[in-house]
C-alpha atoms as a PDB file:
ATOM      1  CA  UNK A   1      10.701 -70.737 -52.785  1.00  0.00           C
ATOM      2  CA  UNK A   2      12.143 -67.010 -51.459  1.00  0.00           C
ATOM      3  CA  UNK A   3      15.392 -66.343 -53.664  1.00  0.00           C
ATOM      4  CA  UNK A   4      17.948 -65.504 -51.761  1.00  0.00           C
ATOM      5  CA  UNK A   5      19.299 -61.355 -52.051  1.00  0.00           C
ATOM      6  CA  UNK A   6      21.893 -61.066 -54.551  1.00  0.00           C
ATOM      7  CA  UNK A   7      25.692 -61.363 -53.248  1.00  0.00           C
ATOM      8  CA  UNK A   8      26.532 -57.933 -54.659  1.00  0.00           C
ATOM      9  CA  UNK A   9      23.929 -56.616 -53.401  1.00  0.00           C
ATOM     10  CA  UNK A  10      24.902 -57.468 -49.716  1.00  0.00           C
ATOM     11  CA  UNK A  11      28.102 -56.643 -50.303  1.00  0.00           C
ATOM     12  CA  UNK A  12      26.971 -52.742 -50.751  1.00  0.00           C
ATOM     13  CA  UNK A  13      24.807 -52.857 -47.819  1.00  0.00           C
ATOM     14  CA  UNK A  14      27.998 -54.041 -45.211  1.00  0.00           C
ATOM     15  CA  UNK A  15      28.181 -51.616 -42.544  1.00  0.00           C
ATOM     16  CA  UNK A  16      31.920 -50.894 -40.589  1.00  0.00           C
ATOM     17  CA  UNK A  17      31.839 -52.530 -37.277  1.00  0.00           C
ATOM     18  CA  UNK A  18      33.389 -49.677 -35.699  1.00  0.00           C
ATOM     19  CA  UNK A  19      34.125 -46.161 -36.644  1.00  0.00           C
ATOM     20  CA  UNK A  20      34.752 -42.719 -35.324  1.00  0.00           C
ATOM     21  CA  UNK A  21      30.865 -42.241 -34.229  1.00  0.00           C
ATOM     22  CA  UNK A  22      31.118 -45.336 -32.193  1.00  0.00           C
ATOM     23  CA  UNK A  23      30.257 -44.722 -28.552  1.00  0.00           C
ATOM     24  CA  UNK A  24      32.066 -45.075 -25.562  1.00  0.00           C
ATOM     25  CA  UNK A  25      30.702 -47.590 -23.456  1.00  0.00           C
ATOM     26  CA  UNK A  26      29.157 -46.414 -20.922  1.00  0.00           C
ATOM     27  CA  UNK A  27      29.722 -47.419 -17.007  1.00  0.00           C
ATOM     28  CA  UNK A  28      28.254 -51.185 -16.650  1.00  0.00           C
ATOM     29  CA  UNK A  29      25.452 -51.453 -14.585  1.00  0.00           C
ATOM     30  CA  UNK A  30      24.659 -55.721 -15.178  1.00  0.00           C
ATOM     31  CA  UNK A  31      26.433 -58.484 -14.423  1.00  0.00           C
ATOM     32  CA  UNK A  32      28.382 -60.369 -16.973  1.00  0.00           C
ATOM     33  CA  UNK A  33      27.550 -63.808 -17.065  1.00  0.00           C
ATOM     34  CA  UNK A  34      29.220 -67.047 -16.290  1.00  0.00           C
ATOM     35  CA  UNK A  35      29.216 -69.164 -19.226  1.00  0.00           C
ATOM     36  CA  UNK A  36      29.584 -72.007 -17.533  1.00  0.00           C
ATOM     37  CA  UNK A  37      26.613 -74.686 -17.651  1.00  0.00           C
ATOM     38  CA  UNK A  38      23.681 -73.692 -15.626  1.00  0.00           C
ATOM     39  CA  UNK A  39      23.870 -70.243 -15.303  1.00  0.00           C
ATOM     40  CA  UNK A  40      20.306 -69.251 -15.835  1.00  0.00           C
ATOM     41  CA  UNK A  41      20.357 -65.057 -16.959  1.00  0.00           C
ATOM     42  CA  UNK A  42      17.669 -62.491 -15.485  1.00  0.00           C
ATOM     43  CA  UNK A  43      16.677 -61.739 -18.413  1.00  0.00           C
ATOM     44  CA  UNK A  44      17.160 -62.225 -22.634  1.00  0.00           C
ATOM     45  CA  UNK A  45      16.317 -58.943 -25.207  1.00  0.00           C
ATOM     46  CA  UNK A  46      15.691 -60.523 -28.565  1.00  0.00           C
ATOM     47  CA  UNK A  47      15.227 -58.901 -31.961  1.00  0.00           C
ATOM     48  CA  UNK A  48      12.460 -59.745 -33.633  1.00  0.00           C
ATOM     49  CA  UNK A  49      12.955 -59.539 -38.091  1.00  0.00           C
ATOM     50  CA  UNK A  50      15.664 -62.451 -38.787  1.00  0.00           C
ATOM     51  CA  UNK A  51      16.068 -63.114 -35.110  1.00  0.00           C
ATOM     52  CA  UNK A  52      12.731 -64.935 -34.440  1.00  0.00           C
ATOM     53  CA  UNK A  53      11.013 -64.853 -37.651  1.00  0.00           C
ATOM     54  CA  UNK A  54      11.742 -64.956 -41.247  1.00  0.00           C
ATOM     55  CA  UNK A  55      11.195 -61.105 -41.923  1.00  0.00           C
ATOM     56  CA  UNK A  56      13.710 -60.582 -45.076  1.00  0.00           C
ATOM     57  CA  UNK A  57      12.644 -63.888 -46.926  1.00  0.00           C
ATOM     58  CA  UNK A  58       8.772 -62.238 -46.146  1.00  0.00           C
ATOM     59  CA  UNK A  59       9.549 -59.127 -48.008  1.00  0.00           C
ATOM     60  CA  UNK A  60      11.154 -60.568 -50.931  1.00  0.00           C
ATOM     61  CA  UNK A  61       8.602 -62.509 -51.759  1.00  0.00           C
ATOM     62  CA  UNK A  62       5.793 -59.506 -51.016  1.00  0.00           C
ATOM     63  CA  UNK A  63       8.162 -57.799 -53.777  1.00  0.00           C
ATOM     64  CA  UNK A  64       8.072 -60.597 -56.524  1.00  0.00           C
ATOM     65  CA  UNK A  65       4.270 -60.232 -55.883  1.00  0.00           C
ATOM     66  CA  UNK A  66       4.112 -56.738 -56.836  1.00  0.00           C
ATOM     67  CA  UNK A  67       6.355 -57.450 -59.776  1.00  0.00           C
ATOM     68  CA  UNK A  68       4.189 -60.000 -60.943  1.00  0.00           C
ATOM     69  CA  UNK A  69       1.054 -57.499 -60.180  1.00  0.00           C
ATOM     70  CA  UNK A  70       2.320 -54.613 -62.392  1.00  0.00           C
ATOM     71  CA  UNK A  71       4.098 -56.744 -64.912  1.00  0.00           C
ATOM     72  CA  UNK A  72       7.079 -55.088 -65.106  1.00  0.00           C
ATOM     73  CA  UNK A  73      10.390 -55.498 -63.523  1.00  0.00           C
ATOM     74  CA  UNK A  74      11.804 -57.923 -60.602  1.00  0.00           C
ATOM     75  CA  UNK A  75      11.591 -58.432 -56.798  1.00  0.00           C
ATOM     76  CA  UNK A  76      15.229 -57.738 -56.796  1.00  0.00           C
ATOM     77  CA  UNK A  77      15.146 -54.526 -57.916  1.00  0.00           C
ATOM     78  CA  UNK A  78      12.054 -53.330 -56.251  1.00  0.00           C
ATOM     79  CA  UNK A  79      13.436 -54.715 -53.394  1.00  0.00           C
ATOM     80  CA  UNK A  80      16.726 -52.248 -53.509  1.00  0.00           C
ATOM     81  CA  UNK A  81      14.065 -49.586 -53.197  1.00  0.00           C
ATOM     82  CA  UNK A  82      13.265 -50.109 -49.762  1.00  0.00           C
ATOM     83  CA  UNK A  83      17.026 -50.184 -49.213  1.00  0.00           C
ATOM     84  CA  UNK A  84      17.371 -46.400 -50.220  1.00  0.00           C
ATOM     85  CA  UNK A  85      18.010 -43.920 -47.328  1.00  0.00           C
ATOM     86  CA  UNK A  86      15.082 -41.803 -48.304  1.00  0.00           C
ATOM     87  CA  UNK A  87      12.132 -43.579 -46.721  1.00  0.00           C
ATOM     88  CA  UNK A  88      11.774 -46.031 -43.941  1.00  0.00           C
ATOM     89  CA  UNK A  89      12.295 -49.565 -44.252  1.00  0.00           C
ATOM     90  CA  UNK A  90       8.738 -50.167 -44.530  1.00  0.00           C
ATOM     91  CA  UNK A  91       7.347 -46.714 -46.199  1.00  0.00           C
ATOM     92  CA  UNK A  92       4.414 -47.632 -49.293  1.00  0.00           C
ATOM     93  CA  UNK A  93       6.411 -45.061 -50.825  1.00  0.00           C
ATOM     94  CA  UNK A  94       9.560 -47.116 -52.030  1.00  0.00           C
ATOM     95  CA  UNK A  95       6.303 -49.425 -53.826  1.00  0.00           C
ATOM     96  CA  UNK A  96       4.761 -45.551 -55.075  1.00  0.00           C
ATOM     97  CA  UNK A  97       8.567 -44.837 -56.371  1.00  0.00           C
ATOM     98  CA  UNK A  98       8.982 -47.942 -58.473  1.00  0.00           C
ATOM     99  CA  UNK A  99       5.855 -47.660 -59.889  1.00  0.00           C
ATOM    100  CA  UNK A 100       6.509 -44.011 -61.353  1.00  0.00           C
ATOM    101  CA  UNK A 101      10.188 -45.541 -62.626  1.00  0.00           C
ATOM    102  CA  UNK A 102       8.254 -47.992 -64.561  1.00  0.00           C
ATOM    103  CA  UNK A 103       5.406 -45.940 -65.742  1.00  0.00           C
ATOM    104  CA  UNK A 104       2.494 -47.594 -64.269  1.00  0.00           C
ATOM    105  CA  UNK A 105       1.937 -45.650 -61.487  1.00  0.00           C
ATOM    106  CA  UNK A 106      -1.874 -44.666 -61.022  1.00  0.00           C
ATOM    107  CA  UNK A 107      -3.424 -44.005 -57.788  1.00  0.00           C
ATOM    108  CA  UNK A 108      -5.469 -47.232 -57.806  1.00  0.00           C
ATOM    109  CA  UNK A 109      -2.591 -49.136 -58.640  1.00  0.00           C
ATOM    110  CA  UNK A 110      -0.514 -47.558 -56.108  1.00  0.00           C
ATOM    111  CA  UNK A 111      -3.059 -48.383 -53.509  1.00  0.00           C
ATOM    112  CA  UNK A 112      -3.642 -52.132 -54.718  1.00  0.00           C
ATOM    113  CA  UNK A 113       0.016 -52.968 -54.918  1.00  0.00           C
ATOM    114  CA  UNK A 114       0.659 -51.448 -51.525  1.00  0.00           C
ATOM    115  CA  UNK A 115      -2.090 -53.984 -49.755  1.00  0.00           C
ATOM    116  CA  UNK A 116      -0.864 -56.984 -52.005  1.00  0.00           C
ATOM    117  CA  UNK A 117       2.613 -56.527 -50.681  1.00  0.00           C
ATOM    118  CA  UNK A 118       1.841 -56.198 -47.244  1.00  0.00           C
ATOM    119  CA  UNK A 119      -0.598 -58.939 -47.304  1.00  0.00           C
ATOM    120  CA  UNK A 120       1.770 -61.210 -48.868  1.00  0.00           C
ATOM    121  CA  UNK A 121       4.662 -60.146 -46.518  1.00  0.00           C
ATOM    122  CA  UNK A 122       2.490 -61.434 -43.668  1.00  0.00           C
ATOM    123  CA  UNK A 123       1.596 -64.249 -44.985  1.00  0.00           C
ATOM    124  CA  UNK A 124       5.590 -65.317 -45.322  1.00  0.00           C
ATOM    125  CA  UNK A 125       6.305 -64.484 -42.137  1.00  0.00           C
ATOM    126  CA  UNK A 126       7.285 -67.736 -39.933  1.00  0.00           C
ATOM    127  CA  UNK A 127       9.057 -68.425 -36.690  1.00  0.00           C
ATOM    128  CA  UNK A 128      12.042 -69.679 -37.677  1.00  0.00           C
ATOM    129  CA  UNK A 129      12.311 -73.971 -36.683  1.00  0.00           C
ATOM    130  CA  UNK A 130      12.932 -74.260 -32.492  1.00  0.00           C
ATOM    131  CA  UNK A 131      11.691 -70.870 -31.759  1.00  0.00           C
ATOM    132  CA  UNK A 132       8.525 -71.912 -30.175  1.00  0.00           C
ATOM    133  CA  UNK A 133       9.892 -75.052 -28.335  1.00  0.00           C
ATOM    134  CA  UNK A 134      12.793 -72.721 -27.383  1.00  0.00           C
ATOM    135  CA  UNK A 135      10.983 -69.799 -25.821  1.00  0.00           C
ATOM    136  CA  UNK A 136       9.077 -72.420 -23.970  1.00  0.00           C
ATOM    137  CA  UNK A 137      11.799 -73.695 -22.528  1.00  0.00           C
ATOM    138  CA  UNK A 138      13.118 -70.563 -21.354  1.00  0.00           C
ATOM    139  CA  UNK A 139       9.359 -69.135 -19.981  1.00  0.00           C
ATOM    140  CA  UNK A 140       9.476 -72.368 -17.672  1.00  0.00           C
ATOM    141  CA  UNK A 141      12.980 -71.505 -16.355  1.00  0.00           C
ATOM    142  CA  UNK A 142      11.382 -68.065 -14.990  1.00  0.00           C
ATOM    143  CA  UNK A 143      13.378 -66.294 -17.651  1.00  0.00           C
ATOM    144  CA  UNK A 144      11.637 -62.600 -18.144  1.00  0.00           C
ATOM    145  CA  UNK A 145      11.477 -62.092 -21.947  1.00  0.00           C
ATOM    146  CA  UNK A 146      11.322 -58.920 -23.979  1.00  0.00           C
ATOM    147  CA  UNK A 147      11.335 -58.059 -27.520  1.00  0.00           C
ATOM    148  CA  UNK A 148      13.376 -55.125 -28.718  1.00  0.00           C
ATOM    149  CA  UNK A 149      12.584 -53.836 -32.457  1.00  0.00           C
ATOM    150  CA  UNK A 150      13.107 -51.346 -34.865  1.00  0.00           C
ATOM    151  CA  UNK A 151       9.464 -52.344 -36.630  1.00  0.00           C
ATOM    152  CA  UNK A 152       6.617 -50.093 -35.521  1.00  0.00           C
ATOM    153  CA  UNK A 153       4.321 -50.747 -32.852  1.00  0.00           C
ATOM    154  CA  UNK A 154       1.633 -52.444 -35.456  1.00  0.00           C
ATOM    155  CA  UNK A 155       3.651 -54.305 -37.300  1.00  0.00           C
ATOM    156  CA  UNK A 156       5.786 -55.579 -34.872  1.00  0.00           C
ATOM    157  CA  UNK A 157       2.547 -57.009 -33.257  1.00  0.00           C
ATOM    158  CA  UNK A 158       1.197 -58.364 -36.445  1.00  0.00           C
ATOM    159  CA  UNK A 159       4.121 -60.487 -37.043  1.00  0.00           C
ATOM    160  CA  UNK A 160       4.419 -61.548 -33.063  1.00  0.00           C
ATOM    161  CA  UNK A 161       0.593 -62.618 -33.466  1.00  0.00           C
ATOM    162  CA  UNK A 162       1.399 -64.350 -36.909  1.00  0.00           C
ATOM    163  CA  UNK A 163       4.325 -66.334 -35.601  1.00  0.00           C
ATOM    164  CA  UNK A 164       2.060 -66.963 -32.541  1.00  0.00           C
ATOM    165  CA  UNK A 165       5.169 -65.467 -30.260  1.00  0.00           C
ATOM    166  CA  UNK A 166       2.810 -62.773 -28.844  1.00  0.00           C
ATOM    167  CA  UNK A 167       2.487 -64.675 -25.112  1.00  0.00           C
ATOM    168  CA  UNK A 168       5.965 -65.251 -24.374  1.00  0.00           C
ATOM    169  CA  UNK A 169       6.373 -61.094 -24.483  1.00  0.00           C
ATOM    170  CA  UNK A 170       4.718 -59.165 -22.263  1.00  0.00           C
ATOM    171  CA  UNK A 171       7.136 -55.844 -23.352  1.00  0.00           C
ATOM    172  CA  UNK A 172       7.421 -54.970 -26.553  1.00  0.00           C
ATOM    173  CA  UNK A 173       9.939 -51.992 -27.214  1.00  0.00           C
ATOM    174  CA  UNK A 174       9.403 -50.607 -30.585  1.00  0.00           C
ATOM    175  CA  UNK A 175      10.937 -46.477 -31.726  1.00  0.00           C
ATOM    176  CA  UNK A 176       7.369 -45.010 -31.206  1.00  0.00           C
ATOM    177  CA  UNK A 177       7.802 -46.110 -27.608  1.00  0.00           C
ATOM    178  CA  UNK A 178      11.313 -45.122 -26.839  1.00  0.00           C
ATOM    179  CA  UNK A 179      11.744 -42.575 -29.512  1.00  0.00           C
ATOM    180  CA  UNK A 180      15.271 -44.175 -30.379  1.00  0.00           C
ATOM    181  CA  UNK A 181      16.102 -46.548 -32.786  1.00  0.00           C
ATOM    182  CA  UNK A 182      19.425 -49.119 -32.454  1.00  0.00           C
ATOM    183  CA  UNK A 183      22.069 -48.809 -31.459  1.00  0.00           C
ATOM    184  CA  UNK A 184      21.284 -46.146 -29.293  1.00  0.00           C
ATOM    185  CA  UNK A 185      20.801 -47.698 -25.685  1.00  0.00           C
ATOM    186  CA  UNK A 186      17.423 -46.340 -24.806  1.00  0.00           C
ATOM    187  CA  UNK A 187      15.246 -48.970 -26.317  1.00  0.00           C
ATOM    188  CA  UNK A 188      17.698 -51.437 -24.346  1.00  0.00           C
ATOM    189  CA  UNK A 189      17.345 -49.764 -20.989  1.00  0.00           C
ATOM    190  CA  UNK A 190      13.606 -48.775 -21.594  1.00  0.00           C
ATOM    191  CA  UNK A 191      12.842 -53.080 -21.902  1.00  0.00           C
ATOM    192  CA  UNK A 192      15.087 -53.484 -18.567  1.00  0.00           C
ATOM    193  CA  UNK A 193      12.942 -50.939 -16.953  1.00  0.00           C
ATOM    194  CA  UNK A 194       9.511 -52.768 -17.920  1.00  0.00           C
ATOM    195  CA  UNK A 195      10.864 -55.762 -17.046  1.00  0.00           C
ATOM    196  CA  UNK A 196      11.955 -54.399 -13.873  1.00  0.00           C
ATOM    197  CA  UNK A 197      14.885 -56.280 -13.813  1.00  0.00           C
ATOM    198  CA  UNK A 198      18.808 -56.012 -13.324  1.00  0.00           C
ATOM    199  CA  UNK A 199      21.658 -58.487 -12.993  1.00  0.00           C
ATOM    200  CA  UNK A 200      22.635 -60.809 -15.882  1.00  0.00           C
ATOM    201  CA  UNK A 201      21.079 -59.989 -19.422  1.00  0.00           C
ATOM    202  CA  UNK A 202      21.291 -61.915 -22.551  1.00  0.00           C
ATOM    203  CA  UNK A 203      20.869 -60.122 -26.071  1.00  0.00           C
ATOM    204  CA  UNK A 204      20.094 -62.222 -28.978  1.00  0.00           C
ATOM    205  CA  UNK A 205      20.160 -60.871 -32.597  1.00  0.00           C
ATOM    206  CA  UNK A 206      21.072 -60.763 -36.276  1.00  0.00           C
ATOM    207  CA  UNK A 207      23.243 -57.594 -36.393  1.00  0.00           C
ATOM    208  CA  UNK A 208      26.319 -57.142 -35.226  1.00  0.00           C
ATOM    209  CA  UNK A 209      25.955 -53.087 -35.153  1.00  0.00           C
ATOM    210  CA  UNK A 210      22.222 -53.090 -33.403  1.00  0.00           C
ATOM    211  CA  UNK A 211      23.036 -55.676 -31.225  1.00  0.00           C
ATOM    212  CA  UNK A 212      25.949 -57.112 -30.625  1.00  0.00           C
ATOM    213  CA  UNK A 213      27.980 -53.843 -30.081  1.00  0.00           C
ATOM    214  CA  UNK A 214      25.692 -51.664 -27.920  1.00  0.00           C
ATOM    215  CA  UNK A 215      24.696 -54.914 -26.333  1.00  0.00           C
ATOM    216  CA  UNK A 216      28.626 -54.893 -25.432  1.00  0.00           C
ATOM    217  CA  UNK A 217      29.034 -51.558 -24.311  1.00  0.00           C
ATOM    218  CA  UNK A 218      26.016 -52.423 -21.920  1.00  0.00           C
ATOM    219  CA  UNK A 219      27.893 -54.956 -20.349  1.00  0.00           C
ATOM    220  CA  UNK A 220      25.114 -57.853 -21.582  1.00  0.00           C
ATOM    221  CA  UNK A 221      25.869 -61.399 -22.710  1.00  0.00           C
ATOM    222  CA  UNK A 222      25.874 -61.114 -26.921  1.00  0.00           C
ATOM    223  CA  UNK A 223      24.392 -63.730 -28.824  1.00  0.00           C
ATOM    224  CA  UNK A 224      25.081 -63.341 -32.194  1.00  0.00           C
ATOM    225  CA  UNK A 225      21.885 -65.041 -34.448  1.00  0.00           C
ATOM    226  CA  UNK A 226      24.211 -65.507 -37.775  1.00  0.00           C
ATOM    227  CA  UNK A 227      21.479 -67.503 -39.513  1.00  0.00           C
ATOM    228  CA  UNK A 228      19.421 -64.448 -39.988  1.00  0.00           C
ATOM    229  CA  UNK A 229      22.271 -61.710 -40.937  1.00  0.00           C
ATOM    230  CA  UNK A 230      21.414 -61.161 -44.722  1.00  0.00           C
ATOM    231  CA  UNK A 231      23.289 -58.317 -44.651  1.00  0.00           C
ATOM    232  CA  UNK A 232      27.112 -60.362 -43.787  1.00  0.00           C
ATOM    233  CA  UNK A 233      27.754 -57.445 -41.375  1.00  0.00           C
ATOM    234  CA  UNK A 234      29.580 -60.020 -38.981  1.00  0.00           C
ATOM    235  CA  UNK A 235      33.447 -59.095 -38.689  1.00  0.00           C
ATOM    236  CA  UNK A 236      35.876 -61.188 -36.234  1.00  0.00           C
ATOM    237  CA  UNK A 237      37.275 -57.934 -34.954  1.00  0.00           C
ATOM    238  CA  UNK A 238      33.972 -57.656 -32.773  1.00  0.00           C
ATOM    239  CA  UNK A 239      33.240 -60.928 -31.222  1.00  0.00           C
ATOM    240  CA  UNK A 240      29.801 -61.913 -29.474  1.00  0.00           C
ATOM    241  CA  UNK A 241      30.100 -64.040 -26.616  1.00  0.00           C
ATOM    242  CA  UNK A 242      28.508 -66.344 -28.500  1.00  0.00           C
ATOM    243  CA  UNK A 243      27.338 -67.149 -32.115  1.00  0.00           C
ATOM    244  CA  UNK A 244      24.392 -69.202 -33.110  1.00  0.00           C
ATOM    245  CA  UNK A 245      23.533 -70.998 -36.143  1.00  0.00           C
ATOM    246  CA  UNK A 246      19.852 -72.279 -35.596  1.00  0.00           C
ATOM    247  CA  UNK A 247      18.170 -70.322 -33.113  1.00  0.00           C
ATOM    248  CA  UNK A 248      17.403 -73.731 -30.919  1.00  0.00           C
ATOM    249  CA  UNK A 249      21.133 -73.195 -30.319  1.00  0.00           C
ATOM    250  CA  UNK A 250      20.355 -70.654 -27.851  1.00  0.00           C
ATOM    251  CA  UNK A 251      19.964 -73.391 -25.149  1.00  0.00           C
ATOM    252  CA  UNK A 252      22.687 -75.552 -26.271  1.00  0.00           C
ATOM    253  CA  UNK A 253      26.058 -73.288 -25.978  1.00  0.00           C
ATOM    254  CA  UNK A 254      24.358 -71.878 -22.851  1.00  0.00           C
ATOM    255  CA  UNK A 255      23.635 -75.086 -21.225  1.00  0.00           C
ATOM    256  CA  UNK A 256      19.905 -73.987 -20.728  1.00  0.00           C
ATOM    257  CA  UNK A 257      18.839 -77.480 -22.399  1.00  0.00           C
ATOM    258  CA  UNK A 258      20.219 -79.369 -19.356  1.00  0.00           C
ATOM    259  CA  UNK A 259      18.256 -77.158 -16.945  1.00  0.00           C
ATOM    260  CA  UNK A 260      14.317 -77.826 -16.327  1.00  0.00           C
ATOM    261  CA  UNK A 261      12.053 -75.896 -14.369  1.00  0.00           C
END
């Protein structure tokens, strides 16, 4: 069983909803949609990590692994490593960092602990329940899918082809593709424009500042996946147009369940 993250913990990590940085929205090119049963959207943008599959609970458990490799320390405190603004999310180096702290750092070591955890993070890595009968459901409606990320290119496609997700997405946007990462809009507009679609688009994910607000300032339908926000970043001052608590909700408040191809 994954522990969950510490409540303190999250509590450090909260991120303002809005602040002086935030952008003005720009003009609205898509059409906001009717919420009113039956309305079937051009198009839904999901997030992948915590969204469709269990991404967070995956990496703490790839951390208690290389706890229990180096036996020394715990998966909550190597995991506050990768939280640190001086790597990427998913740099080795946070692993090559806590091994120096702890003084067992050898280049062999380094190398084996770096494999175990991503092997192990892979291997915890599930759809979360309903998304595969859910995606279905929407790929027989004629819904055009697309997956926007802030994972790399590989691993963003290891985890789709783990979760067995892979078909349902024919464009994957990932920040070696668009060269932005959220919130900016180009990763948003760059999926629209492989998808060569306009009109009414749905955006499903777990954070409230990489999704729900630039989602907003697009002029999209927000669906706010709260079941995957570790982080507790939601805040009632910003309100999705919808919030979900199981992500087989998605068809429920939209009415999409009473519709069949």
């Amino acid at each position: 069983m994954v522990l969950p993250i510490p409540a303190l913990k999250i509590a450090q990590l909260r991120t303002p909803i809005r602040d002086k940085h935030t952008l003005v929205p720009e003009r609205n090119m898509y059409t906001p949609m009717n919420t009113s049963s039956g309305c079937i959207p051009d198009a839904i943008l999901f997030d992948l990590d915590n969204t469709l599959c269990t991404f967070i609970d995956a990496k703490y458990a790839a951390c208690r692994a290389v706890t229990d490799y180096i036996g020394t320390g715990d998966e909550t405190e190597l995991f506050q490593y990768f939280l640190r603004p001086v790597h990427s999310f998913e740099d080795p180096n946070h692993i090559f960092d806590y091994l120096k702290e702890k003084g067992v750092y050898t280049p062999a070591s380094a190398d084996h602990a770096a494999r175990l955890f991503e092997d192990v993070k892979i291997a915890h890595i599930h759809p979360y329940d309903g998304v595969h009968d859910t995606l279905r459901h929407l790929a027989s409606l004629g819904i055009k899918m697309a997956i926007v990320t802030d994972a790399g290119s590989e691993q963003a496609r290891k985890r789709m082809k783990k979760c067995d997700i892979d078909c349902y997405f024919p464009v994957l946007i990932t920040p070696d593709r668009s060269g932005k990462r959220k919130p900016d809009h180009t990763p948003f507009r760059m999926a629209l424009r492989e998808l060569s679609v306009t009109g009414t688009i749905w955006l499903v994910g777990d954070s409230v500042r990489r999704e729900v607000i630039p989602g907003q300032e697009l002029g999209f339908v927000t669906i706010y996946a709260r079941y995957g926000d570790y982080f507790a970043q939601y805040n009632p001052e910003c309100t999705p147009d919808h919030i979900i608590d199981r992500f087989s909700d998605l068809l429920s408040i939209t009415g999409l369940h009473q519709i069949r191809s």
